[in-house]
N, C-alpha and C. Protein backbone atom coordinates (compact mmCIF):
# COMPACT_ATOMS: atom_id res chain seq x y z
N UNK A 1 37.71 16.27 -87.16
CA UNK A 1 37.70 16.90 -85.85
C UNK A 1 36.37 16.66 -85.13
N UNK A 2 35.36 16.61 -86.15
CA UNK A 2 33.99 16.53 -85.06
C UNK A 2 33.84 15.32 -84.52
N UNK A 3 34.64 14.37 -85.06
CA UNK A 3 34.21 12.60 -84.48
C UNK A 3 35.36 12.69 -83.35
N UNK A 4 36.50 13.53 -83.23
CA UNK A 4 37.23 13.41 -82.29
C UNK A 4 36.26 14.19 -80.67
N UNK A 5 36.01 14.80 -81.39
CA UNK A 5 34.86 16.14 -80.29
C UNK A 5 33.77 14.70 -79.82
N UNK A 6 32.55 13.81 -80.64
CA UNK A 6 32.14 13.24 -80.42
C UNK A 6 32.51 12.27 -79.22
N UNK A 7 33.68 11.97 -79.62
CA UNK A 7 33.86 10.95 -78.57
C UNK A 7 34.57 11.58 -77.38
N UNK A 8 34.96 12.66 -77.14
CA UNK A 8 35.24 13.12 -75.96
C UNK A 8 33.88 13.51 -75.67
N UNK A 9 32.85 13.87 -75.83
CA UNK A 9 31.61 13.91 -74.86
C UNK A 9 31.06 12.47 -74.68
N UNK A 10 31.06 11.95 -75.43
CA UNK A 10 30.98 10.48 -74.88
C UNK A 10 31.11 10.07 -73.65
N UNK A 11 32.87 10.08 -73.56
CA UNK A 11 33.57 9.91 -72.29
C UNK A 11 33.09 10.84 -71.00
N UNK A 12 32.82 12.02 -71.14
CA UNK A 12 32.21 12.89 -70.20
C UNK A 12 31.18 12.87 -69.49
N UNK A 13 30.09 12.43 -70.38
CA UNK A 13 28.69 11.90 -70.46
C UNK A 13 28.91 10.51 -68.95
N UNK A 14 29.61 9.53 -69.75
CA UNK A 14 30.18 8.04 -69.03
C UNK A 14 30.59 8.29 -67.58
N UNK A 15 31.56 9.22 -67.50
CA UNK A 15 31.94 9.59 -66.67
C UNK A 15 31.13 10.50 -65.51
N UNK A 16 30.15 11.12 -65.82
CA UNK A 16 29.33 12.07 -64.60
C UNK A 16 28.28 10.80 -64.12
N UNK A 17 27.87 10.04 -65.44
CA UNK A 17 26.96 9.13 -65.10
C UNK A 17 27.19 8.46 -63.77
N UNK A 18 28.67 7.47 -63.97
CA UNK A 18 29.44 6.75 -63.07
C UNK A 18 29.68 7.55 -61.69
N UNK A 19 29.71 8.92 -61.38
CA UNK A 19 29.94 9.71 -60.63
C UNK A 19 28.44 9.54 -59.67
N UNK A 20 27.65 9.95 -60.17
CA UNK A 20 26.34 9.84 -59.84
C UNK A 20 25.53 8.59 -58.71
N UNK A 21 26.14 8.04 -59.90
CA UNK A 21 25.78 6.47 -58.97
C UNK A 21 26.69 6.27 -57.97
N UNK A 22 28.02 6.58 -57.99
CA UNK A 22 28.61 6.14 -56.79
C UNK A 22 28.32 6.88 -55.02
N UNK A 23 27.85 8.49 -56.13
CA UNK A 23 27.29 9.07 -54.74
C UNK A 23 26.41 8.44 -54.18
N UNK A 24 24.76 7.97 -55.30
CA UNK A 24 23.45 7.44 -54.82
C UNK A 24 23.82 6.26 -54.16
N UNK A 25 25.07 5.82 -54.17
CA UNK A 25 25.20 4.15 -53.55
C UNK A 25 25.25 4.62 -51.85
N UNK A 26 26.37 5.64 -51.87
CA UNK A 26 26.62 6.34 -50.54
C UNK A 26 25.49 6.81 -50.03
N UNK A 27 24.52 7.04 -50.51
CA UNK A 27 23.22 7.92 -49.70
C UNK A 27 22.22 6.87 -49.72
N UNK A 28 22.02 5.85 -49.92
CA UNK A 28 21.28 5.05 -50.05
C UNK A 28 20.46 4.68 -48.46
N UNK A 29 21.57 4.18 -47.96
CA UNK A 29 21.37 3.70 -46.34
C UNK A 29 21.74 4.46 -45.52
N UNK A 30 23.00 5.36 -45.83
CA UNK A 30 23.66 6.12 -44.63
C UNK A 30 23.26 7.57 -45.05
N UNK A 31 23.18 8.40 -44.01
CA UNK A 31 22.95 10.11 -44.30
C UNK A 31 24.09 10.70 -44.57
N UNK A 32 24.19 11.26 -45.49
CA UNK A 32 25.24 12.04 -45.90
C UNK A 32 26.06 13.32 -44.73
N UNK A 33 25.27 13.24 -43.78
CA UNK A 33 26.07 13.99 -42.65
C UNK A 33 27.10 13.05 -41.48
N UNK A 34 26.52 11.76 -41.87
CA UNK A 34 27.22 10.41 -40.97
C UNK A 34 28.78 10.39 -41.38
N UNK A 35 28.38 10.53 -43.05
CA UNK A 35 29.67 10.31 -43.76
C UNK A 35 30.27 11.54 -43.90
N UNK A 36 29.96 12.16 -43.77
CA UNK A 36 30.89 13.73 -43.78
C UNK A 36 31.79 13.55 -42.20
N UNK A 37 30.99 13.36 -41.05
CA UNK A 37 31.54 13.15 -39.82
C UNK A 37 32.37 11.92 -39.72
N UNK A 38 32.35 10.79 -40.36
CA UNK A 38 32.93 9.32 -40.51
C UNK A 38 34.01 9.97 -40.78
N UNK A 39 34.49 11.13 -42.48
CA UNK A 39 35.97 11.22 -43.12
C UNK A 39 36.66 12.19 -42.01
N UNK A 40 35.25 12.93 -41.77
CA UNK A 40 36.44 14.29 -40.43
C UNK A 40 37.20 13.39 -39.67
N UNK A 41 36.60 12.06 -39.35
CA UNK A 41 37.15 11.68 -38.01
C UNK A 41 38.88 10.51 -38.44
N UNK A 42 38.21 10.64 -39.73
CA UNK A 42 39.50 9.50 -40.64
C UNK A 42 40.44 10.23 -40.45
N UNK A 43 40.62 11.51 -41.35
CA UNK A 43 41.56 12.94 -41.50
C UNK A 43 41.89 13.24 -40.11
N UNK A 44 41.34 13.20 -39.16
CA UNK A 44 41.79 13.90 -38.00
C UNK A 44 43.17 12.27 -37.48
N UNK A 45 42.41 10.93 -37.45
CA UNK A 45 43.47 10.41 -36.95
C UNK A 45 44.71 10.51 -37.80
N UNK A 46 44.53 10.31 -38.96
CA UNK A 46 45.63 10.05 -40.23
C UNK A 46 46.60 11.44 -39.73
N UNK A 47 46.03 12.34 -39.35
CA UNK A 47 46.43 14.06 -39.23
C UNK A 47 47.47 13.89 -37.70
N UNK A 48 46.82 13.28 -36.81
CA UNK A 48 47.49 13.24 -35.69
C UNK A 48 48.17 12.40 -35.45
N UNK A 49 48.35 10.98 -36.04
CA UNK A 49 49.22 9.89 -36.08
C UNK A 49 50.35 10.41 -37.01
N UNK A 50 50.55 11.31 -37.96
CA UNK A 50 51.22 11.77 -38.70
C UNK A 50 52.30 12.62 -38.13
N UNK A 51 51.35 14.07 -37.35
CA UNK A 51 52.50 14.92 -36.46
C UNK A 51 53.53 13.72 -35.14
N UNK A 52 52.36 13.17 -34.40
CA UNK A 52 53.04 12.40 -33.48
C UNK A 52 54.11 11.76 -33.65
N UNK A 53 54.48 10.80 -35.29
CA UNK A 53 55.22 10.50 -35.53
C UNK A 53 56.09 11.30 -36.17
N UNK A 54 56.22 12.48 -35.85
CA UNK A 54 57.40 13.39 -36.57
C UNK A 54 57.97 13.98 -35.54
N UNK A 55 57.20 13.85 -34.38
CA UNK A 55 57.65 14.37 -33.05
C UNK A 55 58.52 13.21 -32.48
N UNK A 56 58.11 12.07 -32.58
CA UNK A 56 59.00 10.56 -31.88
C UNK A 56 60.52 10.96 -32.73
N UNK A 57 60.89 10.95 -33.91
CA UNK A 57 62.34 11.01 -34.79
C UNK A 57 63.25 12.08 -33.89
């Protein structure tokens, strides 16, 4: 059981690491408030192209 336990923190470990870096890649050049305003503005079209087309049927 403990080598099974071992290697699930392993994977956990691997995994926050990989997490980490993908944020620092995102903050690197751009400000993290650019990109918060960039997805609002994704979600809002995806959001309104969505109703619109439920209104056309």
């Amino acid at each position: 059981m403990e080598q099974a336990d071992c290697r699930f923190q392993t994977q956990v470990r691997k995994v926050q690491v990989e997490a980490r870096q993908i944020r620092r890649h995102t903050q690197t050049f751009i400000d993290i408030h650019q990109v918060r305003q960039a997805a609002n503005v994704k979600i809002f079209i995806i959001l309104q192209a969505f109703f619109q087309g439920d209104d056309a049927r």
